[in-house]
Structure formats: C-alpha cells, structure tokens
Protein backbone atom coordinates (compact mmCIF):
# COMPACT_ATOMS: atom_id res chain seq x y z
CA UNK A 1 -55.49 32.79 14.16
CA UNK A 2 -56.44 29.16 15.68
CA UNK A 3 -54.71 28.93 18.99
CA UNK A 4 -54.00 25.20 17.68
CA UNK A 5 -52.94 26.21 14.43
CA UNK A 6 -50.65 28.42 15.90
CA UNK A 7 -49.55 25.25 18.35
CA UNK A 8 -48.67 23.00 15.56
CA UNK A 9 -46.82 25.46 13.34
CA UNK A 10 -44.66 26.24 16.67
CA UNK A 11 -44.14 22.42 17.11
CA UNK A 12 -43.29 21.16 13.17
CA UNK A 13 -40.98 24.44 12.54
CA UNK A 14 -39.10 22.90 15.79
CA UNK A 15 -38.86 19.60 14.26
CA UNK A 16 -41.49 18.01 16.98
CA UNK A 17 -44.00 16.46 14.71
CA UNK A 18 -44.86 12.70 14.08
CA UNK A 19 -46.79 11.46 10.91
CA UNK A 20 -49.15 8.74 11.71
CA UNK A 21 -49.45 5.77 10.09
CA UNK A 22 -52.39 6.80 8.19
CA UNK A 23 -50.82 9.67 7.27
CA UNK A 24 -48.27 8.29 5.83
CA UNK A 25 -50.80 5.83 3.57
CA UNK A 26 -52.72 8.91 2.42
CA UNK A 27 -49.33 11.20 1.53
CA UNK A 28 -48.23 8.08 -0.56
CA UNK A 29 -51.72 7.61 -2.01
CA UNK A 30 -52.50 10.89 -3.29
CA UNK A 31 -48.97 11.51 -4.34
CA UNK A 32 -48.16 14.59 -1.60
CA UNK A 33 -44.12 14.82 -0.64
CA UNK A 34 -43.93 15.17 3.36
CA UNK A 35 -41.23 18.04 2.89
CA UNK A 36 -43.62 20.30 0.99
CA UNK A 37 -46.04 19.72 3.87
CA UNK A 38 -43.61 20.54 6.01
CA UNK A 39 -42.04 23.29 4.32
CA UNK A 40 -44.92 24.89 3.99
CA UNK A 41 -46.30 24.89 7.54
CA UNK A 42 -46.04 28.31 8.17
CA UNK A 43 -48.04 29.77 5.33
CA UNK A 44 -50.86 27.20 6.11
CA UNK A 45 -54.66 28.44 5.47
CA UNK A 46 -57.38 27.73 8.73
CA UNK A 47 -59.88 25.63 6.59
CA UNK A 48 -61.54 24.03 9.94
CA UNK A 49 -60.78 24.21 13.79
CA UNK A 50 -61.52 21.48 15.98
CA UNK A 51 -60.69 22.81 19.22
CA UNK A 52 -62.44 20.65 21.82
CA UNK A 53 -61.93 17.31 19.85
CA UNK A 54 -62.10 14.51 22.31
CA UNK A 55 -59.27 12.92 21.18
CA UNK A 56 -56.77 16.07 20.45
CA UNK A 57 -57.08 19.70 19.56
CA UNK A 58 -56.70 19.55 15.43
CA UNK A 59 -56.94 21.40 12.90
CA UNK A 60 -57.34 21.49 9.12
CA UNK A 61 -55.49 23.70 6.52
CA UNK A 62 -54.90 23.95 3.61
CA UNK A 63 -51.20 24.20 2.25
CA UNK A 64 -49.86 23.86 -1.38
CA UNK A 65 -47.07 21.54 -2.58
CA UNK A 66 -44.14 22.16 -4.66
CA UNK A 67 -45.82 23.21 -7.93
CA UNK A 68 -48.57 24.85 -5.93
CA UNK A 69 -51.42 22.36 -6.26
CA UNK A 70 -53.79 22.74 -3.05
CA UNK A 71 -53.44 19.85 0.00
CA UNK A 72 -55.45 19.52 3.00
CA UNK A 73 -53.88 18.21 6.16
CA UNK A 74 -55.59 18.00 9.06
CA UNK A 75 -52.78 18.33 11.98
CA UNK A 76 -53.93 17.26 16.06
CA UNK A 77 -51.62 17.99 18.99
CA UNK A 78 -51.96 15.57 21.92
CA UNK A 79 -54.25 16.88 24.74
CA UNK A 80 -51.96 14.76 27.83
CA UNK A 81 -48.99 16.32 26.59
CA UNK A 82 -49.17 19.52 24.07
CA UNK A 83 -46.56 17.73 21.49
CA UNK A 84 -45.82 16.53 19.05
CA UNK A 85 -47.43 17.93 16.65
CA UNK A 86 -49.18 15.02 14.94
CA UNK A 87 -49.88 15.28 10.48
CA UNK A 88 -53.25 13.03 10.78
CA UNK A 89 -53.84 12.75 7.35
CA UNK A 90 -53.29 14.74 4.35
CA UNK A 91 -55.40 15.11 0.79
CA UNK A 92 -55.55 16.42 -2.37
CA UNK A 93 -59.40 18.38 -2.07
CA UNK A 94 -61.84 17.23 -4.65
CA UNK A 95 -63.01 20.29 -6.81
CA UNK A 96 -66.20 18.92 -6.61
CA UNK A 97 -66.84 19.40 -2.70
CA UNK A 98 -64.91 22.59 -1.89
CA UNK A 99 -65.21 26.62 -2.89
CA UNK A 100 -62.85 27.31 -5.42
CA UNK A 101 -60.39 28.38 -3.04
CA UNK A 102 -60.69 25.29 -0.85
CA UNK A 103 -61.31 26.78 2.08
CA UNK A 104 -65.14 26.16 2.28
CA UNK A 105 -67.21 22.59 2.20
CA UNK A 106 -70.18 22.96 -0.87
C-alpha cells in the first residue's frame, strides 16, 4: 500500500482532513455527498501515487458512494506539516477514459 494513502486514511478516520475550495465546487458539481467520501476512506482503491509532488504527497483512489457508483478523489497531505489530510478534488470517472474497473487511464 501507498505510504501516502496509508497517511491520509490515518488522518480523515481521525477527523484531520480539510476539503478545499475546489473540492468542494467539484463534490457539488458532480453530485458526490462528502460523508460517503468520507465514510468510505478506508476501503479506498490506489488508482495513482504521486509521491514526490512538489506541492504535497497525493494520491488518487477510487472510492464508491452510497449506491456504489465509482468516485475518484485525489487526496494530498501537506509536505511542511504531514496534516491535514487535504480532499483536492473529487469526480465521477468518465467510462470513456478509464478500464472498466476505473483503476487504469485508456
């Protein structure tokens, strides 16, 4: 398992997470609840690891919502401080670009 994955499942199953603001626009705009991202941290699917990013060590997974659609979020976890854990953005994957079990970029 991703050392960062591992990181920000640790961080949002203690409550230290932040959404950021673009986050929050992309939740609202492809109709994905926070709570089910958040609920279902811990079963969350290494799509892509992003160790060295300059910015912050992130990570995308994929996770499924309430009714068990698939949702990418792509999580980071500040380099300065290790926390919070920080939800980036989050998407519904478009059949069209991924494997059928959205874990692979066609």
């Amino acid at each position: 398992m991703s050392e960062t994955l591992r990181c920000v499942q640790t961080l949002v199953l203690a409550g230290d997470y932040r959404v950021s603001r673009h986050g929050f626009r992309e939740l609202a705009a492809d109709d994905i609840v926070l709570d089910d991202v958040l609920a279902g941290i811990g079963a969350a699917v290494l799509v892509e690891d992003y160790p060295s990013n300059r910015m912050e060590p992130s990570v995308l997974v994929l996770q499924r919502d309430r009714n068990g659609q698939p949702v990418h979020v792509m999580w980071g976890v500040p380099k300065a401080s290790g926390r919070p854990a920080v939800l980036v953005t989050a998407y519904r994957p478009a059949l069209h670009r991924w494997s059928p079990d959205f874990t692979r970029r066609i």
